[in-house]
N, C-alpha and C. Protein backbone atom coordinates (compact mmCIF):
# COMPACT_ATOMS: atom_id res chain seq x y z
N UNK A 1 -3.45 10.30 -15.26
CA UNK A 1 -4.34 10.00 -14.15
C UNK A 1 -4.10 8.60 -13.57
N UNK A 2 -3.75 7.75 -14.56
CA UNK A 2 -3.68 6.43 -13.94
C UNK A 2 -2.31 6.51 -12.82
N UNK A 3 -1.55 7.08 -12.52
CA UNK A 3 -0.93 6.98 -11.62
C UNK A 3 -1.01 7.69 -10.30
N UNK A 4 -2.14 8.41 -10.81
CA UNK A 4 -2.84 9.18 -9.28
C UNK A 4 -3.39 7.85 -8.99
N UNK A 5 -4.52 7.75 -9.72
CA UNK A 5 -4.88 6.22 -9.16
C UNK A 5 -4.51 5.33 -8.26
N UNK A 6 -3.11 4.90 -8.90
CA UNK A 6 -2.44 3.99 -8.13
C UNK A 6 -1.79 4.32 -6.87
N UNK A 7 -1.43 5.57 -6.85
CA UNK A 7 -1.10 6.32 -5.84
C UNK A 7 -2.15 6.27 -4.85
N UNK A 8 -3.33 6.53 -4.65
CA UNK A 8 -4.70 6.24 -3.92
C UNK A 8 -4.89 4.94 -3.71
N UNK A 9 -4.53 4.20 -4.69
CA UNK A 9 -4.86 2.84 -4.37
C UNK A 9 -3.90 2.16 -3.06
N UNK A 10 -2.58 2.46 -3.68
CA UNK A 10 -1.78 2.40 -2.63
C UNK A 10 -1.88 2.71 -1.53
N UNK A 11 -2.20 4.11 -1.42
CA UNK A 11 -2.99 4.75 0.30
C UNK A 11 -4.10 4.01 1.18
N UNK A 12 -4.84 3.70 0.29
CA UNK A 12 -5.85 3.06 0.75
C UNK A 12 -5.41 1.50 1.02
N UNK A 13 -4.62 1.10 0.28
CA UNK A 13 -3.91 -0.64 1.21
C UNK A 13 -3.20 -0.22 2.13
N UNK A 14 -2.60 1.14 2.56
CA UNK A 14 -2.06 0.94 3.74
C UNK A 14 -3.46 1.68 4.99
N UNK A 15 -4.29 1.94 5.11
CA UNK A 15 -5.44 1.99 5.31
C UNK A 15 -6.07 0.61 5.66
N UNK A 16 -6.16 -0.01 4.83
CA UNK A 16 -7.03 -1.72 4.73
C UNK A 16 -6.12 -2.69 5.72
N UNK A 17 -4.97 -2.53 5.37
CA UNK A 17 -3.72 -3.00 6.52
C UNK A 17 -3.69 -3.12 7.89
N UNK A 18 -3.95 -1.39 8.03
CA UNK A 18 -3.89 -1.06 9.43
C UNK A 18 -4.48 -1.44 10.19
N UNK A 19 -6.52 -1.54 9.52
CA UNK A 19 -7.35 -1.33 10.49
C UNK A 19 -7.32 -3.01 10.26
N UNK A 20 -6.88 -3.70 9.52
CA UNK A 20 -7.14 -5.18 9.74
C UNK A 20 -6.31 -6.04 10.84
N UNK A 21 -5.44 -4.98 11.31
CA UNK A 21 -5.00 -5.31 12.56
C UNK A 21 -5.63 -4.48 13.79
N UNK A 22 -6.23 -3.63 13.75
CA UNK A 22 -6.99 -3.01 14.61
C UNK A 22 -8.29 -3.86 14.72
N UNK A 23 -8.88 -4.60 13.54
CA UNK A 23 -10.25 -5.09 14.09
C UNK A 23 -9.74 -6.27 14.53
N UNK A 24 -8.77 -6.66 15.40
CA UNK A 24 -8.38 -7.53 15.71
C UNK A 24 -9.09 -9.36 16.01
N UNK A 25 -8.60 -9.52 14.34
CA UNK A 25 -9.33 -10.73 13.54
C UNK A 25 -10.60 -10.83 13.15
N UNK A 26 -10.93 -9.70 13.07
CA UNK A 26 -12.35 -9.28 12.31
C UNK A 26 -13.60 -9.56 13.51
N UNK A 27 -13.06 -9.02 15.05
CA UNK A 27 -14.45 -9.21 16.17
C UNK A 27 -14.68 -7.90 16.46
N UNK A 28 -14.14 -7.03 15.84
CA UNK A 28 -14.62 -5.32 15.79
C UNK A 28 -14.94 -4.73 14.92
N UNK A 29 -16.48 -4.60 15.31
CA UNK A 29 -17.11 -4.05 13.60
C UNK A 29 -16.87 -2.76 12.91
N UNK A 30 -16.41 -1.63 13.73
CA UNK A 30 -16.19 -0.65 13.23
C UNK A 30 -14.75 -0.84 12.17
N UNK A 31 -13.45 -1.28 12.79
CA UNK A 31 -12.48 -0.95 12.02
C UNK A 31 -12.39 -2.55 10.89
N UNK A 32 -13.18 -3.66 11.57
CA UNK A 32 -13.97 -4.45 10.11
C UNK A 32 -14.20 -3.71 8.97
N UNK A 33 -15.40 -2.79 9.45
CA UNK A 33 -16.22 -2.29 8.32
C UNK A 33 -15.07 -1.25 7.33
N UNK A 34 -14.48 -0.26 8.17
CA UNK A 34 -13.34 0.67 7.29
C UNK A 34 -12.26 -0.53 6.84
N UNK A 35 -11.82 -1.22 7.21
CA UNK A 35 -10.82 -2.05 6.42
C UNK A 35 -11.69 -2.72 5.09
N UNK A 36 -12.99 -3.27 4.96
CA UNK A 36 -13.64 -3.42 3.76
C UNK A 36 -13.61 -2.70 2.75
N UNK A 37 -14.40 -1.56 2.99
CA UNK A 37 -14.56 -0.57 2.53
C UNK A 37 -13.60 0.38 1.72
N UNK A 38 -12.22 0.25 2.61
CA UNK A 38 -10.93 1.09 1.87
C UNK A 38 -10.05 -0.37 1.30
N UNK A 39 -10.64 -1.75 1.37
CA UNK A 39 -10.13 -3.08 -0.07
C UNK A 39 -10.78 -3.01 -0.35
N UNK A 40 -12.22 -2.32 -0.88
CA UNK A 40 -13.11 -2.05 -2.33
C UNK A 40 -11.90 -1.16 -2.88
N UNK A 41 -12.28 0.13 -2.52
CA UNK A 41 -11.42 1.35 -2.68
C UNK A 41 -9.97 0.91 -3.22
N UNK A 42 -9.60 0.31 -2.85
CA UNK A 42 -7.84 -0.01 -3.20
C UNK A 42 -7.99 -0.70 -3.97
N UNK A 43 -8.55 -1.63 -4.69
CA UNK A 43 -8.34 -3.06 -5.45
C UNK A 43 -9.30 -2.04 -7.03
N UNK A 44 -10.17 -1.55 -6.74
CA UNK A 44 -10.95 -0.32 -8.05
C UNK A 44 -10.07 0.57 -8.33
N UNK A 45 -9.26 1.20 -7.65
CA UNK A 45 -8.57 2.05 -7.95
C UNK A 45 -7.35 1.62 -8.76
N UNK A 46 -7.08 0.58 -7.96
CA UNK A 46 -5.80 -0.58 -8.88
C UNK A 46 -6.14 -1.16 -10.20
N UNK A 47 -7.14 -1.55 -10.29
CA UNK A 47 -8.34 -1.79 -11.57
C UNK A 47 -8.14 -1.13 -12.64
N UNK A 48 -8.43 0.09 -12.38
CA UNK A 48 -8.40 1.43 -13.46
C UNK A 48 -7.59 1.61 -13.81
N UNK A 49 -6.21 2.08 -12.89
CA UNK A 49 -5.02 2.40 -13.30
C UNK A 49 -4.50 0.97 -14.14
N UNK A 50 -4.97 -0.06 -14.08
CA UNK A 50 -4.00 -1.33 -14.88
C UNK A 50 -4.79 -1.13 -16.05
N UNK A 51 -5.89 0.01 -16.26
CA UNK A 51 -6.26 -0.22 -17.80
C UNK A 51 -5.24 0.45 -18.69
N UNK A 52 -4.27 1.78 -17.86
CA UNK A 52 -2.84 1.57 -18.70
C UNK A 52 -1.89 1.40 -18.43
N UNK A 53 -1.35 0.85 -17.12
CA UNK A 53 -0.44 0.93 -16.89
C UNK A 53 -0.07 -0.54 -16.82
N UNK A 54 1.35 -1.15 -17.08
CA UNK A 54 1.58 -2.65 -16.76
C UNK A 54 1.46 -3.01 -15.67
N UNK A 55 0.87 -4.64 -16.11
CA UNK A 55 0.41 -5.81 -15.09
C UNK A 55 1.49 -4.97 -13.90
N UNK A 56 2.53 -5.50 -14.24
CA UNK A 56 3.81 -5.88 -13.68
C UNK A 56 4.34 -4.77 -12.70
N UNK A 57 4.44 -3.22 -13.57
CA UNK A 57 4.60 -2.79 -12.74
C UNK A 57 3.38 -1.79 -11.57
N UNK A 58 2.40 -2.07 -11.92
CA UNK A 58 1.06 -1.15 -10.83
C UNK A 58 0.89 -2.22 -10.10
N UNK A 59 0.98 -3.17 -9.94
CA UNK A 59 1.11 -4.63 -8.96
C UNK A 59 2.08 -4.51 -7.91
N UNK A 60 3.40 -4.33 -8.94
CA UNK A 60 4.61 -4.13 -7.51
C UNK A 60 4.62 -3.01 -6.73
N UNK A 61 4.43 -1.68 -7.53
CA UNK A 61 4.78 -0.33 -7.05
C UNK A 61 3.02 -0.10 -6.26
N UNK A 62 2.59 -0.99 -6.27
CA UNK A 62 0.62 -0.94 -4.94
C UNK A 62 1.21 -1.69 -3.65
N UNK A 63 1.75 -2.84 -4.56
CA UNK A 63 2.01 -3.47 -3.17
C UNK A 63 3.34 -2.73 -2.13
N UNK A 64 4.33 -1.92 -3.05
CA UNK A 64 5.26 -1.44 -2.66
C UNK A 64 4.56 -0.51 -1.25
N UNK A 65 3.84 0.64 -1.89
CA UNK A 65 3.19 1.57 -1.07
C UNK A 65 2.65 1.05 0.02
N UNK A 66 2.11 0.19 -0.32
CA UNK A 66 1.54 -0.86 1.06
C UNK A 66 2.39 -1.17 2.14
N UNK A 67 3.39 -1.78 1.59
CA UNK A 67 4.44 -2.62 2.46
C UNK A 67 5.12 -1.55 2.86
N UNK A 68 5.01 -0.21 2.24
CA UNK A 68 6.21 0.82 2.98
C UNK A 68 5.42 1.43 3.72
N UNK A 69 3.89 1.65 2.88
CA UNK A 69 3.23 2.45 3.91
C UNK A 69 2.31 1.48 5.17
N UNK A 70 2.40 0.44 5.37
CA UNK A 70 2.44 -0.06 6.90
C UNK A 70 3.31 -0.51 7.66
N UNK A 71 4.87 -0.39 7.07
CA UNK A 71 6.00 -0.39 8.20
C UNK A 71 5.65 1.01 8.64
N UNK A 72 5.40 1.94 7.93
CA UNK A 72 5.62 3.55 8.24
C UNK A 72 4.55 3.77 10.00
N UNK A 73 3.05 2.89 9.55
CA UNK A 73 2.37 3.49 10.37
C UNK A 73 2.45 2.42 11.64
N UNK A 74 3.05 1.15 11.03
CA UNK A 74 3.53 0.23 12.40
C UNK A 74 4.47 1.16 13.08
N UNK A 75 5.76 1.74 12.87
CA UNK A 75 6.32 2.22 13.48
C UNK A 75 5.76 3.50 14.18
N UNK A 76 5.04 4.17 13.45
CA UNK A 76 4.84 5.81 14.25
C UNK A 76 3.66 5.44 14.88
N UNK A 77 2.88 5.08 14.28
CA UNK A 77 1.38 4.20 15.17
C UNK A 77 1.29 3.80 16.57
N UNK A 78 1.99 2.34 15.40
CA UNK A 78 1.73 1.18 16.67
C UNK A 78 2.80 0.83 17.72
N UNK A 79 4.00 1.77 17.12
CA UNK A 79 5.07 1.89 18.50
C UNK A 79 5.90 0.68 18.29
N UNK A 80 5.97 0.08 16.98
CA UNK A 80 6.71 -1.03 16.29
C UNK A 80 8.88 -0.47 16.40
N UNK A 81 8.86 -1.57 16.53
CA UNK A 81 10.50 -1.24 16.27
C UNK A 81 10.97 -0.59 15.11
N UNK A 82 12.11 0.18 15.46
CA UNK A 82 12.67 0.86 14.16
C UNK A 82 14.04 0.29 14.24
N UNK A 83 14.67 -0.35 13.68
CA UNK A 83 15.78 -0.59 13.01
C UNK A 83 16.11 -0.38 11.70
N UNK A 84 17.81 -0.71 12.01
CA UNK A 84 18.12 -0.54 10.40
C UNK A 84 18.14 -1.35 9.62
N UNK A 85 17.54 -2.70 10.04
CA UNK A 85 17.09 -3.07 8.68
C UNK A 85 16.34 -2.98 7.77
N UNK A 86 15.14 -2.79 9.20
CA UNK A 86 13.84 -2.61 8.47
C UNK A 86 13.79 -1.22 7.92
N UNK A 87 15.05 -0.20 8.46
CA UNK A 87 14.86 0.80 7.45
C UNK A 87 15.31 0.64 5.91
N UNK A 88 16.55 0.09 5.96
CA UNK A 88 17.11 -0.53 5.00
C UNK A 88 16.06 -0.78 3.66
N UNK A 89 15.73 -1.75 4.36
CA UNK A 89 14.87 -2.87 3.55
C UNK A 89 13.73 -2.16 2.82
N UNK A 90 13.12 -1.02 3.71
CA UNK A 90 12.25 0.00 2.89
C UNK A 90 12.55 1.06 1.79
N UNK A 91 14.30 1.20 2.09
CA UNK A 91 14.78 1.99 1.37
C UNK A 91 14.83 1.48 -0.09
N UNK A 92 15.15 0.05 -0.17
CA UNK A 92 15.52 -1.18 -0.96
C UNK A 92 14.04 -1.01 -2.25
N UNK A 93 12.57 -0.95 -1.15
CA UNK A 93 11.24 -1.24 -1.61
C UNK A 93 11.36 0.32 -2.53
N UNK A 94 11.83 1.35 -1.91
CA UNK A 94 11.04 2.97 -2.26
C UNK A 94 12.19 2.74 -3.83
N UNK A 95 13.45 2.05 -3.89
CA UNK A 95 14.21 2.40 -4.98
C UNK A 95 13.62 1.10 -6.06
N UNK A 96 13.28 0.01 -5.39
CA UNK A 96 12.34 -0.79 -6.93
C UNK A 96 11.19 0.19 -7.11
N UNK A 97 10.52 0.71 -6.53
CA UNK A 97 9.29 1.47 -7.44
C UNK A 97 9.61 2.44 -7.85
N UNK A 98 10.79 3.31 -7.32
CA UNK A 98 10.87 4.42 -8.38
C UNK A 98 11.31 3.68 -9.33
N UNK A 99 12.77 2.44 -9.82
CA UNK A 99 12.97 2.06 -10.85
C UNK A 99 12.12 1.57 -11.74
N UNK A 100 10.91 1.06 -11.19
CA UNK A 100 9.79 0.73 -12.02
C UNK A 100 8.75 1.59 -12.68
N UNK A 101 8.65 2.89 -12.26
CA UNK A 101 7.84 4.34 -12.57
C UNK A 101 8.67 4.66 -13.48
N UNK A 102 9.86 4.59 -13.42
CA UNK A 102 11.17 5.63 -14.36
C UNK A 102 11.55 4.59 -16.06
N UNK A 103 11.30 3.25 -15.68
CA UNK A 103 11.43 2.55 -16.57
C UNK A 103 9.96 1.98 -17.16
N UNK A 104 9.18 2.70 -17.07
CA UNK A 104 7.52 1.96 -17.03
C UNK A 104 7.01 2.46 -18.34
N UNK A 105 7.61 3.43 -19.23
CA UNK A 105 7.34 4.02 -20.42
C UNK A 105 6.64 4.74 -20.29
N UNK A 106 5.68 4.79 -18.94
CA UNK A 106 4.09 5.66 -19.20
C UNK A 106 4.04 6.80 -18.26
């Protein structure tokens, strides 16, 4: 279970991400309030899962999901550039967290 967890947790920072650029600098209370609400949600969920899983790796592979999953919705979203670096560079992020899931013992 703890890696469903983190898996949710992860979803939900790219969630907290999004709308924290949508409440553009926190003067819109609606996507304020959902960006709060889903960093309760993400940071509890991250919580739990570190009761077994390492510091080290549910830290990188949350933040991973994050960072891949808001290039993902900058690009299809917000109409952000797609290059190849920045594809690159995600490809780079998706192969440290699988190496860190595959080498994580748990």
């Amino acid at each position: 279970m703890a890696w469903l967890y983190l898996g949710v947790a992860g979803l939900l920072e790219v969630v907290w991400a999004s709308f924290m650029k949508e409440s553009e600098g926190f003067t819109r209370l609606v996507p304020t309030a959902i960006m709060v609400v889903a960093m309760i949600g993400s940071f509890w969920l991250l919580a739990v899962a570190m009761r077994s899983l390492p510091l080290g790796t549910a830290y990188a592979i949350w933040t991973g999901i994050g960072a891949v999953g808001a290039l993902l919705v900058g690009i299809v979203v917000m109409g952000e550039p797609v290059t190849a670096g920045r594809l690159l560079s995600a490809g780079l992020l998706l192969a440290g967290m699988i190496g860190l899931k595959l080498t994580s013992g748990h």
